[in-house]
Protein backbone atom coordinates (compact mmCIF):
# COMPACT_ATOMS: atom_id res chain seq x y z
CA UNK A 1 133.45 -51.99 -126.76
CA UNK A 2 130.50 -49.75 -126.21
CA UNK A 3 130.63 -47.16 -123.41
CA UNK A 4 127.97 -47.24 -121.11
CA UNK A 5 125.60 -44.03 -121.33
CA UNK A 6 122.51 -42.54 -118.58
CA UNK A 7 120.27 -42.46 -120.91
CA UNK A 8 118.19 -40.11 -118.86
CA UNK A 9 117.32 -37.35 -120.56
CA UNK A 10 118.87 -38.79 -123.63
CA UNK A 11 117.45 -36.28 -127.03
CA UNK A 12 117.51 -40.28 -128.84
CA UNK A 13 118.12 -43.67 -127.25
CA UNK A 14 117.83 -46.86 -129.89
CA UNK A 15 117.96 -50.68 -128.30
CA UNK A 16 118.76 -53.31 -130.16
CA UNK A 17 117.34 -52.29 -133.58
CA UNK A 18 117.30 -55.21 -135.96
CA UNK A 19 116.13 -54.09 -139.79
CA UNK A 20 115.79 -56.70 -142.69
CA UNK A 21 115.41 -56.00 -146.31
CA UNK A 22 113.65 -58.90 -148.34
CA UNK A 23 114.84 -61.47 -145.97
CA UNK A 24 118.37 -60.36 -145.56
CA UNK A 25 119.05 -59.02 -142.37
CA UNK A 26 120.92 -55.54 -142.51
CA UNK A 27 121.13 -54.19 -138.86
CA UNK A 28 121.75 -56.64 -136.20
CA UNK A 29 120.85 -54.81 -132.85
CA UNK A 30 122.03 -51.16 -133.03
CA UNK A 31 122.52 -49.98 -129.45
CA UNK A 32 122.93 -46.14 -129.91
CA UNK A 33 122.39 -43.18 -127.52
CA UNK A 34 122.38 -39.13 -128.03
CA UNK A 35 122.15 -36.93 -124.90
CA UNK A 36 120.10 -34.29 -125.42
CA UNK A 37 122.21 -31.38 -126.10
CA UNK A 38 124.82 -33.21 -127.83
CA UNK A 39 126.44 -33.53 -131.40
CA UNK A 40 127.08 -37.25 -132.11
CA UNK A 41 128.73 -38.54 -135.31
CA UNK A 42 127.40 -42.27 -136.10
CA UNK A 43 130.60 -43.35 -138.38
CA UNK A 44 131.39 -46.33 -140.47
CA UNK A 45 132.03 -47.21 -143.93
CA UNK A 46 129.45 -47.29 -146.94
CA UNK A 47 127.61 -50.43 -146.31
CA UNK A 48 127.80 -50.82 -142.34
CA UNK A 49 124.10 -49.80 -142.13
CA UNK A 50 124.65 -46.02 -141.26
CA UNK A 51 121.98 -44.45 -143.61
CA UNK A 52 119.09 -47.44 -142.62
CA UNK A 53 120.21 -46.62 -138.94
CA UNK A 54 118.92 -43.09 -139.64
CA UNK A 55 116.20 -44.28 -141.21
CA UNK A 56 114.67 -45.90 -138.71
CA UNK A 57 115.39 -43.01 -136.61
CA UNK A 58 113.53 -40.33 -139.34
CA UNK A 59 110.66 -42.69 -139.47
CA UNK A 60 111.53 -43.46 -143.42
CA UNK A 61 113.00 -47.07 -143.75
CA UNK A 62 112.57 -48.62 -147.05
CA UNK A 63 109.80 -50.53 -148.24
CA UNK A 64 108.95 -53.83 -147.29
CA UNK A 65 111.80 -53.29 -144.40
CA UNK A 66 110.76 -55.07 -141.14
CA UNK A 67 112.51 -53.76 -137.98
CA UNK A 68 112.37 -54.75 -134.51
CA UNK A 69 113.94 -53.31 -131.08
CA UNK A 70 113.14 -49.86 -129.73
CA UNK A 71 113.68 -46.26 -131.38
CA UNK A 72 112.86 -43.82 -128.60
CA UNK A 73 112.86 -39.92 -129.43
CA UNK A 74 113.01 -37.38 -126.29
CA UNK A 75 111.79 -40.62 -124.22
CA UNK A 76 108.70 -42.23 -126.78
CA UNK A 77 108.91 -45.03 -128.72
CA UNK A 78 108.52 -44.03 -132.40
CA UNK A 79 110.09 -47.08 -134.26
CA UNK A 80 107.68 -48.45 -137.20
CA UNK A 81 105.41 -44.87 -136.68
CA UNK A 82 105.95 -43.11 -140.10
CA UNK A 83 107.91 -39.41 -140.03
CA UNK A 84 104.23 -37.56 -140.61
CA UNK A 85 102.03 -39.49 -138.27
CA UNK A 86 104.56 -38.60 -135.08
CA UNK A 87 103.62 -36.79 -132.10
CA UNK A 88 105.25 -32.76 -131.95
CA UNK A 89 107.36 -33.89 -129.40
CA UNK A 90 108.88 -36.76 -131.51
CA UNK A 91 109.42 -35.29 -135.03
CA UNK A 92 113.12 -35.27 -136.41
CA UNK A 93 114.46 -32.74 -138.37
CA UNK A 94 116.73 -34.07 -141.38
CA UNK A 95 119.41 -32.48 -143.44
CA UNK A 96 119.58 -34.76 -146.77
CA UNK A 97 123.08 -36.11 -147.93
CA UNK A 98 121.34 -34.73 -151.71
CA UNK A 99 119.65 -31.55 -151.34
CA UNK A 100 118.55 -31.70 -154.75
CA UNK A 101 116.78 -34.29 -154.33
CA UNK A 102 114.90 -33.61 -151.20
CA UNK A 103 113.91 -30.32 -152.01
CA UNK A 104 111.28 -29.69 -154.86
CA UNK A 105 112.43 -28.83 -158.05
CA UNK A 106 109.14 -26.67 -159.00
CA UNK A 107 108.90 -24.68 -155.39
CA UNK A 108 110.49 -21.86 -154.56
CA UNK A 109 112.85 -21.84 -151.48
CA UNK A 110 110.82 -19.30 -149.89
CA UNK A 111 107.25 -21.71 -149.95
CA UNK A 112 109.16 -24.96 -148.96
CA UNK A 113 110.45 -22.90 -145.58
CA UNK A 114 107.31 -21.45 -145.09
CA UNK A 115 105.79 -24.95 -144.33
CA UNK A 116 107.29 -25.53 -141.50
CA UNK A 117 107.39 -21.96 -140.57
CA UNK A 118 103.45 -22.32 -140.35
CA UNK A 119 103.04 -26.00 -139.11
CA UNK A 120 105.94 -26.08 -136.73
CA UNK A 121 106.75 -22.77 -135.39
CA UNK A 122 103.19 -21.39 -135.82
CA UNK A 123 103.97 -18.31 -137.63
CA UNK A 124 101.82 -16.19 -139.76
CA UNK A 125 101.33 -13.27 -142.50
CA UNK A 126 104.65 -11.30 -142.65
CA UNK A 127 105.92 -13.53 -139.85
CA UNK A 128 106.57 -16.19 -142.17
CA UNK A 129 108.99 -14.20 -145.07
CA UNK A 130 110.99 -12.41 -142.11
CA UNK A 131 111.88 -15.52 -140.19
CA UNK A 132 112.38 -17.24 -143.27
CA UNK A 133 114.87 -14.00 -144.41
CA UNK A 134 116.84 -14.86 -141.19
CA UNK A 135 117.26 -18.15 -141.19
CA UNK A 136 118.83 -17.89 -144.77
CA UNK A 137 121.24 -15.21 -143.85
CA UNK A 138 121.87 -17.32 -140.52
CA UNK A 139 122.98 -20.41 -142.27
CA UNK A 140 125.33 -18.05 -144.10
CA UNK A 141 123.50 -17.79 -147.76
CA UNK A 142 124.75 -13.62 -148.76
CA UNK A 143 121.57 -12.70 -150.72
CA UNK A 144 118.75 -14.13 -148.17
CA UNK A 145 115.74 -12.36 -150.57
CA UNK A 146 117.39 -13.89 -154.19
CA UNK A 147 117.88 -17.08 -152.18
CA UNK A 148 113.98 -17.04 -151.65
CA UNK A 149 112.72 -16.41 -154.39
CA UNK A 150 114.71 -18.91 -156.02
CA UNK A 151 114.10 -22.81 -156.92
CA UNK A 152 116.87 -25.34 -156.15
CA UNK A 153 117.99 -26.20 -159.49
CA UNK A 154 119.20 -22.27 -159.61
CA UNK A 155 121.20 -22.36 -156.52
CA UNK A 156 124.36 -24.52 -156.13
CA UNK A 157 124.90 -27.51 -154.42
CA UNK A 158 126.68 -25.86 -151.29
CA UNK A 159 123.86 -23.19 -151.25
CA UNK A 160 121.17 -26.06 -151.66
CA UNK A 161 122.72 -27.78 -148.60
CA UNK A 162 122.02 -24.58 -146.64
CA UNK A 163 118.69 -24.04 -147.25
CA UNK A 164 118.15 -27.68 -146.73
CA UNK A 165 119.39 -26.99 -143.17
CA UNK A 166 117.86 -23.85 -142.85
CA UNK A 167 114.41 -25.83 -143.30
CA UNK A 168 114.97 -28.72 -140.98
CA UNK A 169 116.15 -25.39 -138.22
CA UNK A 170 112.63 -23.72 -139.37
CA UNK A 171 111.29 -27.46 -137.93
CA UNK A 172 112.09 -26.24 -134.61
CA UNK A 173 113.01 -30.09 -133.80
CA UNK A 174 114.70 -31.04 -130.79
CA UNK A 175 116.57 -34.04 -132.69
CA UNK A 176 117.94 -33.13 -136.13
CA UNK A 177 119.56 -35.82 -138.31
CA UNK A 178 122.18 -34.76 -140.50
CA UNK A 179 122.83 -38.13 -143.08
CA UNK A 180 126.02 -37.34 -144.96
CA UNK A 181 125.56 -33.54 -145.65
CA UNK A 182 129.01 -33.05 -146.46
CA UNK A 183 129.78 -35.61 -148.93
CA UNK A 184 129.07 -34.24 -152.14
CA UNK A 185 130.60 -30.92 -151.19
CA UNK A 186 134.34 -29.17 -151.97
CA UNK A 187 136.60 -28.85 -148.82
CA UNK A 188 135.68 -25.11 -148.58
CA UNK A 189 131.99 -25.44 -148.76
CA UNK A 190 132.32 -29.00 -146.51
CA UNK A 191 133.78 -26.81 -143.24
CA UNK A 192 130.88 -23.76 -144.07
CA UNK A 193 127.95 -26.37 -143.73
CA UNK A 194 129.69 -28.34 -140.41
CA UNK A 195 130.27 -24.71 -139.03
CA UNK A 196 126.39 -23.75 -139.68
CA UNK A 197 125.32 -27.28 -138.33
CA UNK A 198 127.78 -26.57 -134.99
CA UNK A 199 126.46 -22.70 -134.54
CA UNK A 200 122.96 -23.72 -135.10
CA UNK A 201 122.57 -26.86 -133.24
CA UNK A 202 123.17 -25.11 -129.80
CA UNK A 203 120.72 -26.70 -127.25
CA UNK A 204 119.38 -29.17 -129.03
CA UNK A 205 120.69 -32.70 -130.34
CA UNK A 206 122.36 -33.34 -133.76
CA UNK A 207 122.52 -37.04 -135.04
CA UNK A 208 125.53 -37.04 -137.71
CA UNK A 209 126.20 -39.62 -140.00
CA UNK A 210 128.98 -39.93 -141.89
CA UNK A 211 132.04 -42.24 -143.15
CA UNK A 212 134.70 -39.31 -142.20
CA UNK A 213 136.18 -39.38 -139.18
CA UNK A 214 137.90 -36.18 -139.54
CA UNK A 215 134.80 -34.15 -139.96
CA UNK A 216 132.92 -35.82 -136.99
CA UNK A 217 136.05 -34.81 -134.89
CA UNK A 218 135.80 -31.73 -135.57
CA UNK A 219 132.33 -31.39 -135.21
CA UNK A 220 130.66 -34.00 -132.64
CA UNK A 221 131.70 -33.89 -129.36
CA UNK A 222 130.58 -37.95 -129.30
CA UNK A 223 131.31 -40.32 -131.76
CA UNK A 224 128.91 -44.16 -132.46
CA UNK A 225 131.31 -46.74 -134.69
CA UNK A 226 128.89 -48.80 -137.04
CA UNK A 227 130.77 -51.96 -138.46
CA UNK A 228 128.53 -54.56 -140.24
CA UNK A 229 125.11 -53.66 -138.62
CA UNK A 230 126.49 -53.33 -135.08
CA UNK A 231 128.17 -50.34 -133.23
CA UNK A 232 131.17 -51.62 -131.91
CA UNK A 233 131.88 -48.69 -129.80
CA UNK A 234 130.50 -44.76 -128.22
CA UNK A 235 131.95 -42.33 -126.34
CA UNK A 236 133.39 -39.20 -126.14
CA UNK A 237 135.10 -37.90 -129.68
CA UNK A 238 138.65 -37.18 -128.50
CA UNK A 239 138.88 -40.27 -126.30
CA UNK A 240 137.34 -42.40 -129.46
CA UNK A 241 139.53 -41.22 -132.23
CA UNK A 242 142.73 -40.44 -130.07
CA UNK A 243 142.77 -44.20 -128.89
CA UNK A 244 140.51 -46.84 -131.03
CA UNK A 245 139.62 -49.78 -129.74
CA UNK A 246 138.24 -51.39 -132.46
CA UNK A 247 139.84 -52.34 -135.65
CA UNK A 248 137.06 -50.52 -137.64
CA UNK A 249 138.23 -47.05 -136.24
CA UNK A 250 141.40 -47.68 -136.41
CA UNK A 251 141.43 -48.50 -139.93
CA UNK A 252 139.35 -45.08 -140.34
CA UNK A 253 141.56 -42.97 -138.17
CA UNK A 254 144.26 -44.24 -140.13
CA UNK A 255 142.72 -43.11 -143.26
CA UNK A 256 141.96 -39.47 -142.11
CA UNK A 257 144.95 -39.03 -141.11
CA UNK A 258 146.79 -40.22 -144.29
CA UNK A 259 144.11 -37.90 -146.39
CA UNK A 260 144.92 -35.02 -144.31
């Protein structure tokens, strides 16, 4: 069951999104929407197609990937357009499930957030260390100025996740995709990153992907179920995960709440 949605005004609205990988055919018509404003959790288990989903969305699907259907970002179509060649309007911030990897081992923090700092948000001179000084200490890093002049390898993993979203915040986007941020991350350090992601995402749109229910409850106030390419059902959080009506969620309800 899928929950009908206006999708006016809608921050991301994707219609029937088919993506195949040398021949085989991995998504098989992804209807998804995210009002703009809103936190929604895409869910599923490793394999439904969750990560390719956002892919499509980001503008970064695999190569030799051929996708059809519609990927609309605040209203334009942007599937098949690459991440760099989009329109202002239609760029997506993303917050990497391995920070590691998508930051730059030889950079400091302080010159990767000063990219977007200059290309996105237009800032200049001085302008660019102070903002980026404030976004560190906003995404709760306690030594902002070590933080900068750091490179990743020197920071840990939970502190690498926060300046990961501290640069995709510096993007200024109004659609930020956050692809399993929390995975690789201890309990403690999990609930620090979704309560930066829930402080900071205030009036714009967060797209969050993940395979655990109980974090998207807590964070998303909608929830997308992916099962084998498809999402078999949207809607509100608490009426999703308080009464399942697919197997698939039930089965990862179930789970959560046997974890917990």
């Amino acid at each position: 069951m899928i929950t009908s949605t206006d999708t006016a005004g809608s921050a991301l609205e994707v219609t029937d999104l088919v993506v195949s990988v040398g021949g085989t055919r991995l998504l098989h018509g992804v209807d998804l929407v995210v009002p703009a404003g809103s936190r929604t959790a895409l869910v599923g288990a490793s394999g439904s197609g969750k990560s390719l989903t956002a892919g499509a969305v980001l503008g970064r699907l695999p190569a030799g990937a051929v996708a059809t259907g519609s990927v609309r970002v605040a209203g334009e179509e942007v599937l098949g357009v690459p991440a760099a060649r989009r329109a202002a309007a239609t760029r997506v911030a993303a917050v990497a499930q391995d920070p590691l990897a998508a930051l730059n081992p030889l950079v400091t923090v302080g010159a990767q957030l000063a990219t977007p700092l200059r290309r996105r948000a237009g800032l200049r001179g001085s302008a660019v260390r102070a903002r980026a000084l404030e976004l560190l200490a906003a995404v709760g890093l306690a030594d902002p100025e070590r933080v900068l002049r750091s490179v990743p390898g020197e920071l840990s993993g939970g502190q690498r996740q926060r300046v990961c979203t501290a640069i995709a915040l510096a993007a200024r986007a109004g659609l930020l995709v956050a692809d399993e941020p929390t995975t690789a991350l201890d309990l403690v350090t999990q609930a620090q990153v979704v309560d930066v992601l829930r402080e900071h995402t205030r009036g714009s749109a967060l797209l969050f992907v993940t395979h655990d229910v109980a974090v998207a409850a807590a964070l998303c106030d909608r929830v997308a179920v992916l099962c084998g390419g498809r999402v078999v059902e949207q809607g509100p959080a608490g009426e999703l995960v308080g009464a399942p009506a697919s197997d698939h969620l039930r089965e990862l309800v179930t789970a959560a709440r046997a974890a917990a």
